[in-house]
C-alpha atoms as a PDB file:
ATOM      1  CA  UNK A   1      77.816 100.100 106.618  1.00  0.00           C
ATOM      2  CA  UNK A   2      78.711 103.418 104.184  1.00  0.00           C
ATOM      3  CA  UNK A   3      81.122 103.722 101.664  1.00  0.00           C
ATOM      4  CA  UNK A   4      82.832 105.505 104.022  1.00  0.00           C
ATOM      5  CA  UNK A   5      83.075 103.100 106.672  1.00  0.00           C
ATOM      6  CA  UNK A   6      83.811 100.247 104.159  1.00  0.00           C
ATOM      7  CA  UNK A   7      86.414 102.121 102.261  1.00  0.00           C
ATOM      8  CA  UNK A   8      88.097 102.820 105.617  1.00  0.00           C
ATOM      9  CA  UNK A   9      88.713  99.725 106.836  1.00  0.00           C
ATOM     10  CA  UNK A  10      89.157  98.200 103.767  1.00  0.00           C
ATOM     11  CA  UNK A  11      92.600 100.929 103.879  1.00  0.00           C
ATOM     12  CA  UNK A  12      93.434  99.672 107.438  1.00  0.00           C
ATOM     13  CA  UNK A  13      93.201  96.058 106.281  1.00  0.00           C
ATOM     14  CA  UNK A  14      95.639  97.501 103.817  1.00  0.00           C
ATOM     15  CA  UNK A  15      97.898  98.969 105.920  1.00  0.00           C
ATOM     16  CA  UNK A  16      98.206  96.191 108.307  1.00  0.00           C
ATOM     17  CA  UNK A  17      99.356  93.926 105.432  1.00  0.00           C
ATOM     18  CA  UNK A  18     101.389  96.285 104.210  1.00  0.00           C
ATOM     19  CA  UNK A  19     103.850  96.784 107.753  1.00  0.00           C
ATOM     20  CA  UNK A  20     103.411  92.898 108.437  1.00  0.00           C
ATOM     21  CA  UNK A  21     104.498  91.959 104.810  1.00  0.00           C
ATOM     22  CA  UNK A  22     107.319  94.378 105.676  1.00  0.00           C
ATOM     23  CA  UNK A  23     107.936  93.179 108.862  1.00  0.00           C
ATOM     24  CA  UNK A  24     108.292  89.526 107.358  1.00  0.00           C
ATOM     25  CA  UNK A  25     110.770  90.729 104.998  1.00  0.00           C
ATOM     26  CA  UNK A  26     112.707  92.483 107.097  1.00  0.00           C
ATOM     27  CA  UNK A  27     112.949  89.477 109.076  1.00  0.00           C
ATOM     28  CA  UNK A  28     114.130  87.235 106.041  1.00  0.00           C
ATOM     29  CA  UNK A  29     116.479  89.701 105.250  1.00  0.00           C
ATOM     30  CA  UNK A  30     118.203  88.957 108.880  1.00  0.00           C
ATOM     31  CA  UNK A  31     117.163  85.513 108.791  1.00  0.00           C
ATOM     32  CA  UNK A  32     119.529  84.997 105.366  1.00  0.00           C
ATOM     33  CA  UNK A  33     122.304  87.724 106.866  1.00  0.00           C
ATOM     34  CA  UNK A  34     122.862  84.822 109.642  1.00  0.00           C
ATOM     35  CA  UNK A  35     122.329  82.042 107.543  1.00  0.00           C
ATOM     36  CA  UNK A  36     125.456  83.463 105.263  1.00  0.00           C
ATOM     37  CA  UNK A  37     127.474  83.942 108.034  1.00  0.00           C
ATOM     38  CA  UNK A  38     126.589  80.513 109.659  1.00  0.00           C
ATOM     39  CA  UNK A  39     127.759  78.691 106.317  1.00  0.00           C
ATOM     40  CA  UNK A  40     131.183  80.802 105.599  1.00  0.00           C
ATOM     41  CA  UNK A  41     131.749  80.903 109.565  1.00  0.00           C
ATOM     42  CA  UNK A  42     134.357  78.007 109.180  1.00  0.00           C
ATOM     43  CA  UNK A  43     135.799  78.236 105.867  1.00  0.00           C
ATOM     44  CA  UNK A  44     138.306  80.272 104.212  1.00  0.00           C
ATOM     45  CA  UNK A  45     137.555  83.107 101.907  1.00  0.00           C
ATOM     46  CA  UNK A  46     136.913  81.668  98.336  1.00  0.00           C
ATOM     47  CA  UNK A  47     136.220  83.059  94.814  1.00  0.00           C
ATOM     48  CA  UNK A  48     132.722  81.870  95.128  1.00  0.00           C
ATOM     49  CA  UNK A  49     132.162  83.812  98.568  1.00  0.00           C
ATOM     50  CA  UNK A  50     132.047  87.234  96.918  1.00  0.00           C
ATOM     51  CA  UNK A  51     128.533  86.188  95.077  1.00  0.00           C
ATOM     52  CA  UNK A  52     127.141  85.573  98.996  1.00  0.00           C
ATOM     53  CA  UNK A  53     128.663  88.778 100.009  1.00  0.00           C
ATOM     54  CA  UNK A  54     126.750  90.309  97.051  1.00  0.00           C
ATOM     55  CA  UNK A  55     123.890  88.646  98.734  1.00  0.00           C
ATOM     56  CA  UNK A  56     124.369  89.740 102.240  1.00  0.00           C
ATOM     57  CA  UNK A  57     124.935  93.539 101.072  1.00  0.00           C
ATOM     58  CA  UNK A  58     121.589  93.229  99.137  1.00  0.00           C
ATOM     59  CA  UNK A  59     119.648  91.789 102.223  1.00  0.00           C
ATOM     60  CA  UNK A  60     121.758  94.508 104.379  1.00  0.00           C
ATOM     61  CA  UNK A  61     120.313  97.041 102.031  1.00  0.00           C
ATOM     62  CA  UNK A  62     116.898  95.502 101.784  1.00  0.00           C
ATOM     63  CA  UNK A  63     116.907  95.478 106.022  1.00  0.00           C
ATOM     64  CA  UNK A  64     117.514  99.619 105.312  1.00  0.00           C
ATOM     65  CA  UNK A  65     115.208  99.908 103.235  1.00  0.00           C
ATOM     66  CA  UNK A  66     112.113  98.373 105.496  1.00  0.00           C
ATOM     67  CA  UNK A  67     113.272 100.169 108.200  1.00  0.00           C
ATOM     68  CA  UNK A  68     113.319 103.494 106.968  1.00  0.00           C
ATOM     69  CA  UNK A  69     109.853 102.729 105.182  1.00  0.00           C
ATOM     70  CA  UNK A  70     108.456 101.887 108.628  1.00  0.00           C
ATOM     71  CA  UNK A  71     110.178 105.336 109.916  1.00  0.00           C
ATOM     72  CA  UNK A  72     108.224 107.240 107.227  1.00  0.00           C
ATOM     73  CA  UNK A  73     105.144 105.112 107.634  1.00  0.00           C
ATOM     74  CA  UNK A  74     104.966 106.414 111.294  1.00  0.00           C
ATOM     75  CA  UNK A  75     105.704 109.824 110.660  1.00  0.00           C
ATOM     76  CA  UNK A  76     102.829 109.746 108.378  1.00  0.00           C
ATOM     77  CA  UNK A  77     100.880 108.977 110.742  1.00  0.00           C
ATOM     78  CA  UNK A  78     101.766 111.355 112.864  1.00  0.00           C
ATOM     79  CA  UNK A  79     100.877 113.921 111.123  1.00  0.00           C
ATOM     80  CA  UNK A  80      97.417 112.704 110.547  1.00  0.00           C
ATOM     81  CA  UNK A  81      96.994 112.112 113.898  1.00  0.00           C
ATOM     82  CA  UNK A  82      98.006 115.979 114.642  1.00  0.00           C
ATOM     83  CA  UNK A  83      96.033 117.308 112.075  1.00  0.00           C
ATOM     84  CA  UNK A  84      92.704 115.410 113.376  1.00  0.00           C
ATOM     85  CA  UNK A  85      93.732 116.351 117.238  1.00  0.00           C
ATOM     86  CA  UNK A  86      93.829 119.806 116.294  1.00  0.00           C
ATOM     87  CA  UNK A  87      90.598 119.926 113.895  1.00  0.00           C
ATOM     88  CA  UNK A  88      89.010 117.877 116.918  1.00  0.00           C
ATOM     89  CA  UNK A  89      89.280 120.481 119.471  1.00  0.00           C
ATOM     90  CA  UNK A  90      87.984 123.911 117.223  1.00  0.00           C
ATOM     91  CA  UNK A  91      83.975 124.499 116.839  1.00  0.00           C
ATOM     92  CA  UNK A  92      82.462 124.376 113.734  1.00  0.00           C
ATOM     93  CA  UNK A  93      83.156 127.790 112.303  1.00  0.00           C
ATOM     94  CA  UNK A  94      87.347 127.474 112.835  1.00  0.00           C
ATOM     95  CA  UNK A  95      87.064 123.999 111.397  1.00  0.00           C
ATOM     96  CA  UNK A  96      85.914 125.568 108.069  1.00  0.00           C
ATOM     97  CA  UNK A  97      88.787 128.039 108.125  1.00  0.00           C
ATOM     98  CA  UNK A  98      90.949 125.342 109.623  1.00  0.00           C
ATOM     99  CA  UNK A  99      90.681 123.133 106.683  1.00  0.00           C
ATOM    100  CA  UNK A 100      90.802 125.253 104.026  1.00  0.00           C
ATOM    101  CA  UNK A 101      94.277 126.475 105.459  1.00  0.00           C
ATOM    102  CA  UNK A 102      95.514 122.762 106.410  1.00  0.00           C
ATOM    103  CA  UNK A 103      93.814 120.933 104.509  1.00  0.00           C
ATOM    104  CA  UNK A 104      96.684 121.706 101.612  1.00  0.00           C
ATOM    105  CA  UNK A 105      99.030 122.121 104.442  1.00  0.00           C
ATOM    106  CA  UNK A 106      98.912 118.749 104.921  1.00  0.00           C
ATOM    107  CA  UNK A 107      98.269 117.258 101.521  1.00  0.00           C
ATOM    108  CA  UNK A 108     101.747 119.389 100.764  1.00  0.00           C
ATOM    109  CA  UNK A 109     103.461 117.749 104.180  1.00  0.00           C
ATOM    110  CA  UNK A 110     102.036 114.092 103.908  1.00  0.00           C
ATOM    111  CA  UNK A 111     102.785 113.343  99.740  1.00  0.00           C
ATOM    112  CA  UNK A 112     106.302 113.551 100.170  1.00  0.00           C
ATOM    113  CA  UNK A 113     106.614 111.154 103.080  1.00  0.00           C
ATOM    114  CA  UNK A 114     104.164 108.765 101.228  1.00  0.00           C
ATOM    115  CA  UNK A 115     106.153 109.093  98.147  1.00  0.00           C
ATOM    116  CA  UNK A 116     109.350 107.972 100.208  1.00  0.00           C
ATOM    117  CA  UNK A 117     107.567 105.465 101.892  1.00  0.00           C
ATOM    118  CA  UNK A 118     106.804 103.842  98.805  1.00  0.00           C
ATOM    119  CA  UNK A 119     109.776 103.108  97.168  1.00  0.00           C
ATOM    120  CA  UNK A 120     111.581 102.353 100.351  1.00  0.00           C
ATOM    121  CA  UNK A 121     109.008  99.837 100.345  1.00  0.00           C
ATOM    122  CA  UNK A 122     109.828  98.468  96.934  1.00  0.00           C
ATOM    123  CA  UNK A 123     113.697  98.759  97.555  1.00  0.00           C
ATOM    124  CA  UNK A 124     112.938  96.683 100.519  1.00  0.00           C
ATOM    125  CA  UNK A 125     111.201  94.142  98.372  1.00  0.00           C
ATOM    126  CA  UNK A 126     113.241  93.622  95.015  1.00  0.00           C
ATOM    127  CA  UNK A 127     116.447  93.742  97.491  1.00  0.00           C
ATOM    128  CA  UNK A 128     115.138  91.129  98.722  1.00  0.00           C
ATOM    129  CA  UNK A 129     114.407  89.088  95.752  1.00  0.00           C
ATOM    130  CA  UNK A 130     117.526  90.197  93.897  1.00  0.00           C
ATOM    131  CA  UNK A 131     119.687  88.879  97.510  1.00  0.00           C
ATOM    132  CA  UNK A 132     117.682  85.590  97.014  1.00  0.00           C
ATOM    133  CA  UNK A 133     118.836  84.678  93.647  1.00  0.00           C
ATOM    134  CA  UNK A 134     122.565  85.769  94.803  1.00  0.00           C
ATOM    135  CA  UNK A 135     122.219  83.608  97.423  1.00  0.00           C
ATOM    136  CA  UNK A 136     121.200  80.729  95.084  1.00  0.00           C
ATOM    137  CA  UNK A 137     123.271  81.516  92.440  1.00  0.00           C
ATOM    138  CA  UNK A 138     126.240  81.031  95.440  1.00  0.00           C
ATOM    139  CA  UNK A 139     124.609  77.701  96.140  1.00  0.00           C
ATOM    140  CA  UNK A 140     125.324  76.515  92.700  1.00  0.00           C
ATOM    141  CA  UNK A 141     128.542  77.673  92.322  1.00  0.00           C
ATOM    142  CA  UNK A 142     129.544  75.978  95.678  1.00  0.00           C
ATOM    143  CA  UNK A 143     127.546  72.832  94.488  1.00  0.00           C
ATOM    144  CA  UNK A 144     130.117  72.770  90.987  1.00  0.00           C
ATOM    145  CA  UNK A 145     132.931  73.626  92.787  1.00  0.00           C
ATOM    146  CA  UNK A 146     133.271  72.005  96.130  1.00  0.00           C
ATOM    147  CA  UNK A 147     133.370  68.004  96.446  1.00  0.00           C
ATOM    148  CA  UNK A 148     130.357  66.565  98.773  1.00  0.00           C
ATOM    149  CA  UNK A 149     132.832  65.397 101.085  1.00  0.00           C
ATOM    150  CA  UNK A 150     134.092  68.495 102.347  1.00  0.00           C
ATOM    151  CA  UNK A 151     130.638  69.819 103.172  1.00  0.00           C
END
């Protein structure tokens, strides 16, 4: 196997953990959204409740976030797709012209998107994270404040 070949798939291997890992998130971030509302579905609204809706609006965010990372992951690859379908179908004298000319084309079309990408990606995560410790930080506070017999 080349360098080539090894450092390829060693990028989809990447990129497949990346959107899972995102996808996983994305699901916790739903999967605590519910949970919230499944706890507070019966009681009245407390002091202690505004803590959990921090939480929720984090995960809400966080569930924004992934999504519009996936968005920009896909138009990404769009636009590599295009640009190989179209150097794909030219002979070898256009494809020398062809990437001189798109080459930077789509270096100047694709960075942007990636850039994006990227922090929606870490919004996604630290979201997350930062909706977690809400969430636990509720968990305590109810814990102090509310006898065991009412729960």
């Amino acid at each position: 196997m080349t360098d080539a070949e090894q450092q390829y798939k060693i990028s989809e291997t990447i990129r497949n953990a990346q959107i899972k890992y995102i996808y996983y998130v994305m699901a916790l971030n739903v999967a605590g959204i519910v949970f919230a509302i499944q706890q507070t579905s019966n009681s009245n609204l407390e002091n202690h409740h505004i803590i959990l809706a921090g939480a929720v609006l984090l995960w809400s965010i966080g569930l924004v976030s992934g999504l519009y990372y996936v968005n920009k992951f896909i138009i990404t690859l769009k636009k590599n797709y295009a640009y190989f379908s179209e150097r794909g179908r030219l002979n070898e004298i256009e494809k020398a012209t062809f990437e001189k000319v798109l080459n930077k084309a789509l270096a100047d079309a694709v960075k942007p998107l990636v850039k994006k990408s990227e922090i929606a990606y870490k919004a996604a995560l630290y979201l997350f994270y930062c909706g977690s410790l809400c969430f636990l930080a509720w968990h305590i506070v109810r814990m102090i404040n509310v006898p065991i017999d009412s729960l």
